[in-house]
N, C-alpha and C. Protein backbone atom coordinates (compact mmCIF):
# COMPACT_ATOMS: atom_id res chain seq x y z
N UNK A 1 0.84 -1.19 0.00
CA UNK A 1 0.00 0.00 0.00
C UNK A 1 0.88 1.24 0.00
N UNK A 2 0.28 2.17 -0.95
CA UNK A 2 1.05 3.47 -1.22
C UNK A 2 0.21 4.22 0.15
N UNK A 3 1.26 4.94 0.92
CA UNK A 3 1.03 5.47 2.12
C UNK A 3 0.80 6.75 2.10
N UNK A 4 1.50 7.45 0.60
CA UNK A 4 1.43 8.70 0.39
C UNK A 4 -0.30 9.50 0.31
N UNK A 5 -0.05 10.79 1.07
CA UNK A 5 -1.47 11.65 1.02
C UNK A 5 -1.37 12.81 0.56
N UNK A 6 -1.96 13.05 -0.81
CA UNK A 6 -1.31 14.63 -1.73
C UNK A 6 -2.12 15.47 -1.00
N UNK A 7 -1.84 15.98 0.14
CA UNK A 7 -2.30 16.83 0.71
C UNK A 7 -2.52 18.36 0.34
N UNK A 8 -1.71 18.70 -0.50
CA UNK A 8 -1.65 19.86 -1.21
C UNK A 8 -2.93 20.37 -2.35
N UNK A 9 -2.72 18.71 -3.02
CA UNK A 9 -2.97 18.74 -4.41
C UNK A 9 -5.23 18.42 -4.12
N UNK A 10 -5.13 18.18 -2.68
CA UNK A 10 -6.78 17.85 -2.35
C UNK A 10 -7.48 19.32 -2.61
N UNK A 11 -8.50 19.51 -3.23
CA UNK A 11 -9.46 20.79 -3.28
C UNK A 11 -10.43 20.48 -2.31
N UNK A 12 -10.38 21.67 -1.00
CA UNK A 12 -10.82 21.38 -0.15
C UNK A 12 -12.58 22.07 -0.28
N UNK A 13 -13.44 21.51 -0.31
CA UNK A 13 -14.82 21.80 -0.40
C UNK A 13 -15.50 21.91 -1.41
N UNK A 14 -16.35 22.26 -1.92
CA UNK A 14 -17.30 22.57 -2.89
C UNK A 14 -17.84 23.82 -3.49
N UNK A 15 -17.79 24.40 -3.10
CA UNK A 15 -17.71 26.12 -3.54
C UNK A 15 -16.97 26.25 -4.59
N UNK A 16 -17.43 26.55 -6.40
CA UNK A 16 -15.95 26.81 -7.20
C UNK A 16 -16.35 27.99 -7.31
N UNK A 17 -15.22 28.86 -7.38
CA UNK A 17 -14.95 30.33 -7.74
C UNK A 17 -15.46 30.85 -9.16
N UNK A 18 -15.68 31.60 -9.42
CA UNK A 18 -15.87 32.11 -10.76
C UNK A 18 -14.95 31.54 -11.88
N UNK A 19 -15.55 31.20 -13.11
CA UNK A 19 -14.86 30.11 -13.89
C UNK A 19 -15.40 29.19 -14.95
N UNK A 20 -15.16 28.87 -15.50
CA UNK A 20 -15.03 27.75 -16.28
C UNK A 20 -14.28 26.28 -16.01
N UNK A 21 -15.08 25.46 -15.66
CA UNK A 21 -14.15 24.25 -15.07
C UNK A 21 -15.14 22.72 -16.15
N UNK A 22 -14.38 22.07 -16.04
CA UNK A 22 -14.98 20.80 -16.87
C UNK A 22 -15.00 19.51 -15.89
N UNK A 23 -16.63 19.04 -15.60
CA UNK A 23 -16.57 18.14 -15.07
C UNK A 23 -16.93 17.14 -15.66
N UNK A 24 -17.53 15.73 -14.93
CA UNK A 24 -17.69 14.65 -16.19
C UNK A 24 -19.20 14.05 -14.51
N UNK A 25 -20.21 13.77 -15.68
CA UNK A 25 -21.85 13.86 -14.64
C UNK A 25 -20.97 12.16 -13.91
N UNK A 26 -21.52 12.10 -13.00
CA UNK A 26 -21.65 11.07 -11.89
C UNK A 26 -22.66 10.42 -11.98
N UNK A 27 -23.82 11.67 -11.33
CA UNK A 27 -25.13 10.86 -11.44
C UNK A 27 -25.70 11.52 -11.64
N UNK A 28 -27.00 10.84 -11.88
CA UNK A 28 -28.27 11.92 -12.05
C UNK A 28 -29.64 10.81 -11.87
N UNK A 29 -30.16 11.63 -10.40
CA UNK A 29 -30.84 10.50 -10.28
C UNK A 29 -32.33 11.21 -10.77
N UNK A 30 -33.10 10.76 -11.31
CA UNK A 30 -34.63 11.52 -11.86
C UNK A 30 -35.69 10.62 -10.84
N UNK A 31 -35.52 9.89 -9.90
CA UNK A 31 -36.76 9.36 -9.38
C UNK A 31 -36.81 10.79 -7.93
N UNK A 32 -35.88 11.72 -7.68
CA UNK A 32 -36.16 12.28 -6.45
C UNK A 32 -37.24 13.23 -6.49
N UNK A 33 -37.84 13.39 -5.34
CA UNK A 33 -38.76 14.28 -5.03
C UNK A 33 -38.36 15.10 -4.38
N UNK A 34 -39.11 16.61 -4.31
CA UNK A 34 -38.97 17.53 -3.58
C UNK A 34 -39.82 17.76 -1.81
N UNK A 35 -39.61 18.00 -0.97
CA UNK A 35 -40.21 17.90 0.47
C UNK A 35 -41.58 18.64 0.04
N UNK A 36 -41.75 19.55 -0.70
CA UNK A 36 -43.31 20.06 -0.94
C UNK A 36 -43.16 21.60 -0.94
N UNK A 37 -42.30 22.07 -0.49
CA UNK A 37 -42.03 23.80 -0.58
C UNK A 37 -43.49 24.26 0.18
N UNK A 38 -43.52 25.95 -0.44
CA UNK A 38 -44.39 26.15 0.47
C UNK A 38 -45.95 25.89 -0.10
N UNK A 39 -45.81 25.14 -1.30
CA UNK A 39 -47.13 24.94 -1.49
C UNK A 39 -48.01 22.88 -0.60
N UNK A 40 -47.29 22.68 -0.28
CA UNK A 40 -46.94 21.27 0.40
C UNK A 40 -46.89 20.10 -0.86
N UNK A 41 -46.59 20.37 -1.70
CA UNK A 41 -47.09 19.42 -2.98
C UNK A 41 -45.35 18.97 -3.14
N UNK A 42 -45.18 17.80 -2.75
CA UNK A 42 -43.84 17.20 -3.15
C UNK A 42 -43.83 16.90 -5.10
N UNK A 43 -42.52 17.66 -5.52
CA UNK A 43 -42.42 17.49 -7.06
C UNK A 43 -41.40 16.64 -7.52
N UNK A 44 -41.35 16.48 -8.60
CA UNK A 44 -40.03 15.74 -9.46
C UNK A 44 -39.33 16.50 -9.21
N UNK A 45 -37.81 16.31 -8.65
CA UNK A 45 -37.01 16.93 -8.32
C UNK A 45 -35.53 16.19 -8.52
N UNK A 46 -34.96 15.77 -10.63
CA UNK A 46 -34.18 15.17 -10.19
C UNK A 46 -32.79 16.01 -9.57
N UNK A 47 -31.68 15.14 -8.98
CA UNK A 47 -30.35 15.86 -8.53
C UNK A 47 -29.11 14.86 -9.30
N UNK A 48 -28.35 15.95 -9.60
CA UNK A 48 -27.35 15.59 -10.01
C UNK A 48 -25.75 15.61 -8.81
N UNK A 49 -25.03 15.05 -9.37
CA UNK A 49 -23.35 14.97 -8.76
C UNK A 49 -22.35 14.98 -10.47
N UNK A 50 -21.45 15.94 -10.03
CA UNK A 50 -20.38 15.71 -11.01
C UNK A 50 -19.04 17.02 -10.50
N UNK A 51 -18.30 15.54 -10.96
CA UNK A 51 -16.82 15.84 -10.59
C UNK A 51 -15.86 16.73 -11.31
N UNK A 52 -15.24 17.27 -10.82
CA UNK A 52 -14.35 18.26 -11.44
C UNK A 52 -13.22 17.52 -11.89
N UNK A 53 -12.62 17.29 -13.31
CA UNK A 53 -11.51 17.03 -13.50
C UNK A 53 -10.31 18.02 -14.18
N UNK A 54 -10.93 18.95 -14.63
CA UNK A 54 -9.91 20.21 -15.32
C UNK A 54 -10.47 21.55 -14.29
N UNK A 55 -9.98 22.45 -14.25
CA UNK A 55 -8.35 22.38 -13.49
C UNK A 55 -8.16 21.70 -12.83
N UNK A 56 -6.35 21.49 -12.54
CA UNK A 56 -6.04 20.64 -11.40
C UNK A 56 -5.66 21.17 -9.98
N UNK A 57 -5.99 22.58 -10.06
CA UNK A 57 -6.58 23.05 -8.81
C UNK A 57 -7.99 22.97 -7.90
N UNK A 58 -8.62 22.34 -9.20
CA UNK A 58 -10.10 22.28 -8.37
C UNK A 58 -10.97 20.64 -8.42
N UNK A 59 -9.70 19.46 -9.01
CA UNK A 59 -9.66 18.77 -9.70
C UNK A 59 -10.10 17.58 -8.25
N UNK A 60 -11.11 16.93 -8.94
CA UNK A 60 -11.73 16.29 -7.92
C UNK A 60 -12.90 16.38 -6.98
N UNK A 61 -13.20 18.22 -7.09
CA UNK A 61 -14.40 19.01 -6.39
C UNK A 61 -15.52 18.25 -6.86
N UNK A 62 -16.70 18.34 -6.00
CA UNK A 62 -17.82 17.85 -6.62
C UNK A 62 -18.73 18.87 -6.45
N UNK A 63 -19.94 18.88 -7.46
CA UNK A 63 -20.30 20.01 -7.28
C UNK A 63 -21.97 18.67 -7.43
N UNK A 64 -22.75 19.86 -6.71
CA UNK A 64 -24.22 18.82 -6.67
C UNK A 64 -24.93 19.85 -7.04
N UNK A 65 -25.97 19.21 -7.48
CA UNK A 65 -27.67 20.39 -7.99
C UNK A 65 -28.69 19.63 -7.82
N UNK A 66 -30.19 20.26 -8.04
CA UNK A 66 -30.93 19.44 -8.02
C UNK A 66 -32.26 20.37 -9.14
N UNK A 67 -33.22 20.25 -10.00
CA UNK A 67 -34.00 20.86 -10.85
C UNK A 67 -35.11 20.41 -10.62
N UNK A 68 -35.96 21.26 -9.86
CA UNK A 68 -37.51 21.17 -9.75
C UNK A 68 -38.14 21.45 -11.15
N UNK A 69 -38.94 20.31 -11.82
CA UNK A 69 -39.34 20.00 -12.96
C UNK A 69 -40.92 19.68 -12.80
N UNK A 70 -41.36 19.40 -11.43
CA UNK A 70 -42.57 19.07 -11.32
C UNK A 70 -43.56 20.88 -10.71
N UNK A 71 -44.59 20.13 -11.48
CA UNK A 71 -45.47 21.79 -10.43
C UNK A 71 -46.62 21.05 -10.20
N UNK A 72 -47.07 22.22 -9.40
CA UNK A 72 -48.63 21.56 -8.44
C UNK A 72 -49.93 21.17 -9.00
N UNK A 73 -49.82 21.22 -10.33
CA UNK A 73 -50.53 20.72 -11.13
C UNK A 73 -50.20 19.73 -11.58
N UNK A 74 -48.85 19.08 -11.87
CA UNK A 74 -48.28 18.17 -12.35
C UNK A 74 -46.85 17.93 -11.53
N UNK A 75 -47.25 17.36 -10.52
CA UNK A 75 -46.16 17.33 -9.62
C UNK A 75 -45.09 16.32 -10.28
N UNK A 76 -45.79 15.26 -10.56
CA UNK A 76 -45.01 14.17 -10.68
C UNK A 76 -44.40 13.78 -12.61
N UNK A 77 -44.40 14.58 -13.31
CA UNK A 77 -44.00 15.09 -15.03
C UNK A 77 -42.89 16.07 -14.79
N UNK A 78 -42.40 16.09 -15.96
CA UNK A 78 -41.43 16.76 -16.47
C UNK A 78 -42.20 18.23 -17.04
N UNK A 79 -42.17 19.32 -16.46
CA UNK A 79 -43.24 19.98 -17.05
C UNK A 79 -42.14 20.91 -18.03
N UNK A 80 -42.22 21.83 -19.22
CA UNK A 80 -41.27 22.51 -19.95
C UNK A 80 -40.99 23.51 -19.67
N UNK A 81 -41.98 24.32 -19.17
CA UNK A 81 -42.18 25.63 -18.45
C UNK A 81 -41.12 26.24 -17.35
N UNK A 82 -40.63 25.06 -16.25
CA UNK A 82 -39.99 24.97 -15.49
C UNK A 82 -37.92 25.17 -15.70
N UNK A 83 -38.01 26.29 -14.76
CA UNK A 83 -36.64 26.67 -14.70
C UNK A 83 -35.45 25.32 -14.90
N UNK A 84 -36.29 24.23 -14.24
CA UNK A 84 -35.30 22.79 -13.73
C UNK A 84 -35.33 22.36 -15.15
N UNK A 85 -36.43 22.39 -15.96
CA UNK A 85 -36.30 21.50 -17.00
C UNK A 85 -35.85 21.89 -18.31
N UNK A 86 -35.33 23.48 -17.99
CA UNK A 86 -34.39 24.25 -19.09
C UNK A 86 -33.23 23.78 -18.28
N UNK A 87 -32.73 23.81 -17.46
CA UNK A 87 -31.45 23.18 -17.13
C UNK A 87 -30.99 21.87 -17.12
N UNK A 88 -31.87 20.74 -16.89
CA UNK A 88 -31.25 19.73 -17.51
C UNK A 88 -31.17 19.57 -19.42
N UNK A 89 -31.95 20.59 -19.98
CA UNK A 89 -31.72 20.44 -21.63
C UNK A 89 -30.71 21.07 -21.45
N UNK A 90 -30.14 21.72 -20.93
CA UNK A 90 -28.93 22.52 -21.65
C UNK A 90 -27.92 21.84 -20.56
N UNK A 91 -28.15 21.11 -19.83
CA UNK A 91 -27.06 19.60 -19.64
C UNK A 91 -26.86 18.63 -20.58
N UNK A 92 -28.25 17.81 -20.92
CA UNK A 92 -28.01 16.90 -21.67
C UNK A 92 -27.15 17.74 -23.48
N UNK A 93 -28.07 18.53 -23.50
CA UNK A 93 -26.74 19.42 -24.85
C UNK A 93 -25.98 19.41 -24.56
N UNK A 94 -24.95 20.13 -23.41
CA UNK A 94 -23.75 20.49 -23.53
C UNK A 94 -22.87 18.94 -23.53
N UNK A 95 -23.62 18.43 -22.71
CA UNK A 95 -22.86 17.16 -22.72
C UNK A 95 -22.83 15.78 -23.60
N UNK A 96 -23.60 16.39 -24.78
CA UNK A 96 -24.23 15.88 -26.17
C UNK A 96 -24.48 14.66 -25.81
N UNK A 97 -25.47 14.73 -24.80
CA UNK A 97 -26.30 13.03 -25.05
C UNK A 97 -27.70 13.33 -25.89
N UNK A 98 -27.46 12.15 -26.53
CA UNK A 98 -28.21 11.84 -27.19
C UNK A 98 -29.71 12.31 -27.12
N UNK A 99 -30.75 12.96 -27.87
CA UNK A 99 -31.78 13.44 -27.99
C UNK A 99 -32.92 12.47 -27.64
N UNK A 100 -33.99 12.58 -26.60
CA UNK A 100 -34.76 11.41 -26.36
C UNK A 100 -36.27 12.31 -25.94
N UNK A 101 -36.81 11.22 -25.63
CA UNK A 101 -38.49 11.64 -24.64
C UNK A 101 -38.31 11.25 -23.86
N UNK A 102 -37.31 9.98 -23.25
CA UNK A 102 -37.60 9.36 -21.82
C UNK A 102 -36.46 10.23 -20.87
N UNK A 103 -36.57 10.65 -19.76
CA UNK A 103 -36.08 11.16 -18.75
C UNK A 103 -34.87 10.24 -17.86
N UNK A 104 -35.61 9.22 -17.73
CA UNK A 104 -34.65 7.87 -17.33
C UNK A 104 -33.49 7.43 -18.27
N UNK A 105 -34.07 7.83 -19.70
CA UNK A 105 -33.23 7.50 -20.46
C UNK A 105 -31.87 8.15 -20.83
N UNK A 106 -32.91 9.43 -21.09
CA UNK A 106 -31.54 10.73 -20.87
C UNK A 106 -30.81 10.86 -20.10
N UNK A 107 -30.71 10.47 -18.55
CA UNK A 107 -30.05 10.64 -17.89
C UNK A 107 -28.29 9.48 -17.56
N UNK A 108 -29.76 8.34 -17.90
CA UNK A 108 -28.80 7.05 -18.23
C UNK A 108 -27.44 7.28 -18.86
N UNK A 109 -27.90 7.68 -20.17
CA UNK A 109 -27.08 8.23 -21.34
C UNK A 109 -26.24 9.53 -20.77
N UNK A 110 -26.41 10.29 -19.87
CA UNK A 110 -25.74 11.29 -19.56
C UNK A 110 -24.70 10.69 -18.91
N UNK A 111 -24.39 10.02 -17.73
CA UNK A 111 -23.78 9.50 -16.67
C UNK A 111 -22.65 9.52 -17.57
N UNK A 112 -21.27 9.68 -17.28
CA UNK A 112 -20.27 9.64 -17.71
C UNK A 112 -19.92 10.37 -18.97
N UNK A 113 -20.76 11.80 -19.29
CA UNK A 113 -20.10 12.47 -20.36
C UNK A 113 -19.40 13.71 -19.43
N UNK A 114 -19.21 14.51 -20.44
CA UNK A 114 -18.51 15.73 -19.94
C UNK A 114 -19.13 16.86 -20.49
N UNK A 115 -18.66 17.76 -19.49
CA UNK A 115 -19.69 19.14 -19.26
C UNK A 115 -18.96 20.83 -18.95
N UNK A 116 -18.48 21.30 -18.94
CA UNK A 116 -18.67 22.45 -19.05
C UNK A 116 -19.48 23.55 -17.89
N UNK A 117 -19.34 23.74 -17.00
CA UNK A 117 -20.05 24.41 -16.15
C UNK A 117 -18.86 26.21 -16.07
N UNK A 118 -19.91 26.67 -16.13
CA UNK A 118 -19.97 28.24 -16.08
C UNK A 118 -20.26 28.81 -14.48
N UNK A 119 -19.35 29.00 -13.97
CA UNK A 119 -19.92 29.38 -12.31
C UNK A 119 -19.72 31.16 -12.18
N UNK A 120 -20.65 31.95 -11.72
CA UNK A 120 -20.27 33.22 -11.55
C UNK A 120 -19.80 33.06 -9.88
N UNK A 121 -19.75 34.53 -9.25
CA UNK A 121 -18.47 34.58 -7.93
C UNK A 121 -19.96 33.87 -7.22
N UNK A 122 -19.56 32.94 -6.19
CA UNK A 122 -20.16 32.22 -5.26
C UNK A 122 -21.46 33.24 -4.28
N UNK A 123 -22.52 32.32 -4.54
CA UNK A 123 -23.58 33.41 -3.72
C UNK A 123 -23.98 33.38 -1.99
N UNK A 124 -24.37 33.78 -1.87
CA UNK A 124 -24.61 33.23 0.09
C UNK A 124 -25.66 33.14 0.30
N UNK A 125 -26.51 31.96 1.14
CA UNK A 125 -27.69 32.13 1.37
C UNK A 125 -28.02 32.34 3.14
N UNK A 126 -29.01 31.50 3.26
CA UNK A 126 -28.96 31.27 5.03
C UNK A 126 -28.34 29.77 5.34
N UNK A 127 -28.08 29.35 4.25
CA UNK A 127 -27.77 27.92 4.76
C UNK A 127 -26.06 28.11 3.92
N UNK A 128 -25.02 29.34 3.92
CA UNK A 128 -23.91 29.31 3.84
C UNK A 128 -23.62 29.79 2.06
N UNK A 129 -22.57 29.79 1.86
CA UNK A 129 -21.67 29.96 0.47
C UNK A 129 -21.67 28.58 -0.55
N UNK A 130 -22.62 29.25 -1.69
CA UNK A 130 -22.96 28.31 -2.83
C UNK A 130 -22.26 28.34 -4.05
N UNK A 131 -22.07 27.50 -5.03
CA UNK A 131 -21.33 27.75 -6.35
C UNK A 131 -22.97 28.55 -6.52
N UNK A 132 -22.43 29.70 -7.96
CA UNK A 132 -23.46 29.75 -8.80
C UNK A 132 -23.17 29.49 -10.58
N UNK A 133 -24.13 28.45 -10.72
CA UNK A 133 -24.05 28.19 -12.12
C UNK A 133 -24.94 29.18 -13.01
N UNK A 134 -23.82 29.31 -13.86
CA UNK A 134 -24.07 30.96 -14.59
C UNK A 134 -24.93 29.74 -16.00
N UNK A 135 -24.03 28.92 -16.30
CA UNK A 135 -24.39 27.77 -17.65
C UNK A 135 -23.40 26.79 -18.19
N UNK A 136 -24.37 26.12 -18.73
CA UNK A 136 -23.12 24.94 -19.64
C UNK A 136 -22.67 24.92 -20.83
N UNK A 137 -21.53 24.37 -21.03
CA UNK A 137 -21.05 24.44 -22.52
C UNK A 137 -20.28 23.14 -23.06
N UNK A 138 -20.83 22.48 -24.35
CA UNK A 138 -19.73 21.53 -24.70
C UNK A 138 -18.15 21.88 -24.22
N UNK A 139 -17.48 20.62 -23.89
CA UNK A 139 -16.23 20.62 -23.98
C UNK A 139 -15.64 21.01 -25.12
N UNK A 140 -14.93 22.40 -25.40
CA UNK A 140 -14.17 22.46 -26.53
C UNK A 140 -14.53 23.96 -26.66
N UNK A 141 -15.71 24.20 -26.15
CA UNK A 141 -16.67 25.52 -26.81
C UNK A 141 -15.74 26.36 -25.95
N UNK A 142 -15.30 26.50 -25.18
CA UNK A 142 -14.83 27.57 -23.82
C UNK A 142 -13.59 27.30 -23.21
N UNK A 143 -12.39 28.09 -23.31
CA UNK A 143 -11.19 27.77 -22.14
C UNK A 143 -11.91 27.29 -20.64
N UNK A 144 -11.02 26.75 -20.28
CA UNK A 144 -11.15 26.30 -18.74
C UNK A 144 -10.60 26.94 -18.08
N UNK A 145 -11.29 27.56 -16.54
CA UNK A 145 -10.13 28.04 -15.67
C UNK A 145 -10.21 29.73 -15.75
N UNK A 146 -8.63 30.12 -14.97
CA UNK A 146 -9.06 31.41 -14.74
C UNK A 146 -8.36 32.04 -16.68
N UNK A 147 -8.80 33.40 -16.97
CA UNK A 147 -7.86 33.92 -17.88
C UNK A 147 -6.82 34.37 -17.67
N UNK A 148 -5.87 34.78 -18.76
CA UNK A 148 -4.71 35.41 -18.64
C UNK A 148 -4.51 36.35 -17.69
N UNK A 149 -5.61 36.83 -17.35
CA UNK A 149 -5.39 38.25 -17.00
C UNK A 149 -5.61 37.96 -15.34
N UNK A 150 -5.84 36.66 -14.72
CA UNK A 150 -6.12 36.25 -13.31
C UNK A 150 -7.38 36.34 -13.24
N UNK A 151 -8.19 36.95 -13.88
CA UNK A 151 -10.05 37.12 -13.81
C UNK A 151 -10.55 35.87 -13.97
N UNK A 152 -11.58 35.05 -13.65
CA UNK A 152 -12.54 34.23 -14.64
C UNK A 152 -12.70 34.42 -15.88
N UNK A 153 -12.71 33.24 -15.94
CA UNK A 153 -12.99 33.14 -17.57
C UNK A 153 -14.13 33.29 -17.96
N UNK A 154 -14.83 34.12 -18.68
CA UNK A 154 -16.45 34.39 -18.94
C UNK A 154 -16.77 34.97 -18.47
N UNK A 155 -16.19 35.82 -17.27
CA UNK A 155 -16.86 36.98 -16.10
C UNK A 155 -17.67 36.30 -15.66
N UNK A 156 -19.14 36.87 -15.08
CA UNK A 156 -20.59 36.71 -14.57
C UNK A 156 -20.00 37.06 -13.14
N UNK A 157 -20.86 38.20 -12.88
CA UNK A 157 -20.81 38.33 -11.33
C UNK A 157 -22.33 38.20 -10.50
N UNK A 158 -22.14 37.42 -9.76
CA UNK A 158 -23.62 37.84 -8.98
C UNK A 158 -23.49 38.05 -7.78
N UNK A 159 -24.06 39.09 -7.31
CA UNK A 159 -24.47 39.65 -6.10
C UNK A 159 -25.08 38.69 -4.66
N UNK A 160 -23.98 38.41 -3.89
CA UNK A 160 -24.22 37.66 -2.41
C UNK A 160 -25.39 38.61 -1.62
N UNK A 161 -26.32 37.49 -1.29
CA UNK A 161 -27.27 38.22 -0.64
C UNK A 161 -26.30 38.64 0.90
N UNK A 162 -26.74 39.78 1.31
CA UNK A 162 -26.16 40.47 2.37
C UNK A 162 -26.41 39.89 3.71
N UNK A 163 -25.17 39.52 4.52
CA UNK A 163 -25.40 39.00 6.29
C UNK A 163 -24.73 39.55 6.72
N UNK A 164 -24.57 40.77 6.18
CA UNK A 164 -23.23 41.69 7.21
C UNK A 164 -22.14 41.22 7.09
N UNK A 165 -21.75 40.05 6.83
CA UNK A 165 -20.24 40.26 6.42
C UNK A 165 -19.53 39.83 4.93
N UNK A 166 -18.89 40.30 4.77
CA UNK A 166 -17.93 40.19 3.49
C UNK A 166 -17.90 38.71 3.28
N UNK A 167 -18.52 37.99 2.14
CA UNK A 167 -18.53 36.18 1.73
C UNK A 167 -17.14 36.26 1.79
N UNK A 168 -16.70 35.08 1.59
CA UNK A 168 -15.59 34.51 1.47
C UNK A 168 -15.43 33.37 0.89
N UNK A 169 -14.58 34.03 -0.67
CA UNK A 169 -14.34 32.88 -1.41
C UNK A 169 -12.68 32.20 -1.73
N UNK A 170 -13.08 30.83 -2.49
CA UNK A 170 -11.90 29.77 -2.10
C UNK A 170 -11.33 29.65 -3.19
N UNK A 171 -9.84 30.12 -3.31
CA UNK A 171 -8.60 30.42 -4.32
C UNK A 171 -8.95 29.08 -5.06
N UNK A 172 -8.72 28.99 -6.54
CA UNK A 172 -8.78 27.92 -7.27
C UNK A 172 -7.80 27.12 -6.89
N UNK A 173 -6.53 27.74 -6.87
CA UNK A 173 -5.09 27.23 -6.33
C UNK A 173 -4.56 26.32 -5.17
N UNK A 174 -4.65 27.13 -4.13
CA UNK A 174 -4.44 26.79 -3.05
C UNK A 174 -5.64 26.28 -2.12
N UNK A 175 -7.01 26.87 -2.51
CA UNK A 175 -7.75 26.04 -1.50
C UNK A 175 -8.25 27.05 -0.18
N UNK A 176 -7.45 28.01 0.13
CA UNK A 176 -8.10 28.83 1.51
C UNK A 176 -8.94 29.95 0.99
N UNK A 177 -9.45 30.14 1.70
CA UNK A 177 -10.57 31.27 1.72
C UNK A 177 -10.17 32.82 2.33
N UNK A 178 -10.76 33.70 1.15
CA UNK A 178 -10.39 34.85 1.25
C UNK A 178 -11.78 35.79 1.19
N UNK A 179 -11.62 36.97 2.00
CA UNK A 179 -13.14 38.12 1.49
C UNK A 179 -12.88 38.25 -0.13
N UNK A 180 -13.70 38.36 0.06
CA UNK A 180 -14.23 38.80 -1.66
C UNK A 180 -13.68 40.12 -2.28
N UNK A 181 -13.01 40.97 -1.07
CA UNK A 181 -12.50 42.26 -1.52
C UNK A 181 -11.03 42.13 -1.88
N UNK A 182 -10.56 40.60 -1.47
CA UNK A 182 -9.04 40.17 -1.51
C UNK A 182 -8.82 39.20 -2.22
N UNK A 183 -10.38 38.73 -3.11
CA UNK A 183 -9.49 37.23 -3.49
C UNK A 183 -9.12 37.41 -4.88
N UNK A 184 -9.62 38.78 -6.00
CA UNK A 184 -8.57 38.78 -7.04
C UNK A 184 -7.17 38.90 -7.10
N UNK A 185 -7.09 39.57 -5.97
CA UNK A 185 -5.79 40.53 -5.74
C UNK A 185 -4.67 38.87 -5.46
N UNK A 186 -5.47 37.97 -4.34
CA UNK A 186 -4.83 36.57 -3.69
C UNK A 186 -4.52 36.17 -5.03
N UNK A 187 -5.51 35.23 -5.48
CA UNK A 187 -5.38 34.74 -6.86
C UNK A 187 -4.33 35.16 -7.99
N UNK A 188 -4.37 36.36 -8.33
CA UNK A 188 -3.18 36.45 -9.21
C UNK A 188 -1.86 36.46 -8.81
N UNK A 189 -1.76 36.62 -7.27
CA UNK A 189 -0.49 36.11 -6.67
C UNK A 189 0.19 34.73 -5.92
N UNK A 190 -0.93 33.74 -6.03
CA UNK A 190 -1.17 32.42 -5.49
C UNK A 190 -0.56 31.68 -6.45
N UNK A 191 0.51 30.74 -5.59
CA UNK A 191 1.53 29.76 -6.58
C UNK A 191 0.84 28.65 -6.16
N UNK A 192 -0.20 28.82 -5.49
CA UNK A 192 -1.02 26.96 -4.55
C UNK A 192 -0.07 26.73 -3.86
């Protein structure tokens, strides 16, 4: 047994920074439901997992979602209307699976492609510091990572809802967490 632990090279949490990073889907499970929100009506709610493999600063992160697709009229369908069910089409696109009607099927077929995720700067809620997915893009369509210039690649900024203090986001590089008023400045000087 190799004893060695790349302690360095681990990306510690789930939060990615503003960016372009390429992951490859895990899962995607379509039988989940939602607890009922505030209308009490539990919906189709599938969730996904997928892993980060480009950069190799963030390489290994997992990032999770989940797309409410059902409504209270049709809790339990795929309805089109729905925010969730424009985001898994522009999953299954970016990650060019195959064109279908079945949901089970599409997803099947998704598991192990690759994807493209677009994150703007991390948002805050009451339950802590979230990636935000700005969108997806085939592999090939978009550099990965930060640009030349130390910025994200693609920009997108969105606005952290306010708790009084300054969010704090996590260097692609190295992994620690910085205010938000320090982490371009960190970043373009961060060797990891």
């Amino acid at each position: 047994m190799n004893d060695h632990f790349p302690w360095d090279s681990i990306f510690e949490g789930n939060v990615f920074p503003a960016g372009i990073f390429m992951f490859e889907i895990e899962e995607l499970d379509v039988t989940n439901m939602s607890k009922g929100g505030d209308s009490g009506i539990p919906k189709l709610m599938p969730k996904s997992r997928f892993r980060c493999v480009e950069p190799d600063a963030v390489k290994g992160g997992t990032h999770f979602d989940q797309y409410v697709v059902g409504t209270d009229e049709n809790p339990e369908e795929v309805n089109n209307g729905t925010f969730g069910a424009k985001a898994l089409k522009a999953i299954f696109v970016a990650s060019q699976t195959p064109k279908g009607t079945s949901l089970a099927e599409l997803a099947m077929n998704a598991v192990g492609n690759r994807v493209l995720i677009q994150f703007g700067e991390p948002t805050e809620d009451d339950w802590g510091l979230k990636s935000k997915v700005i969108t997806y893009h085939k592999v090939g369509d978009r550099e990965v990572g930060m640009n030349k210039r130390g910025g994200p690649v693609g920009g997108g900024a969105a606005k952290a809802k306010s708790s009084g203090k300054e969010p704090m986001l996590p260097c692609p590089h190295c992994g620690n967490l910085f205010p938000k008023s320090k982490y371009n400045e960190h970043v373009n000087e961060c060797d990891g």
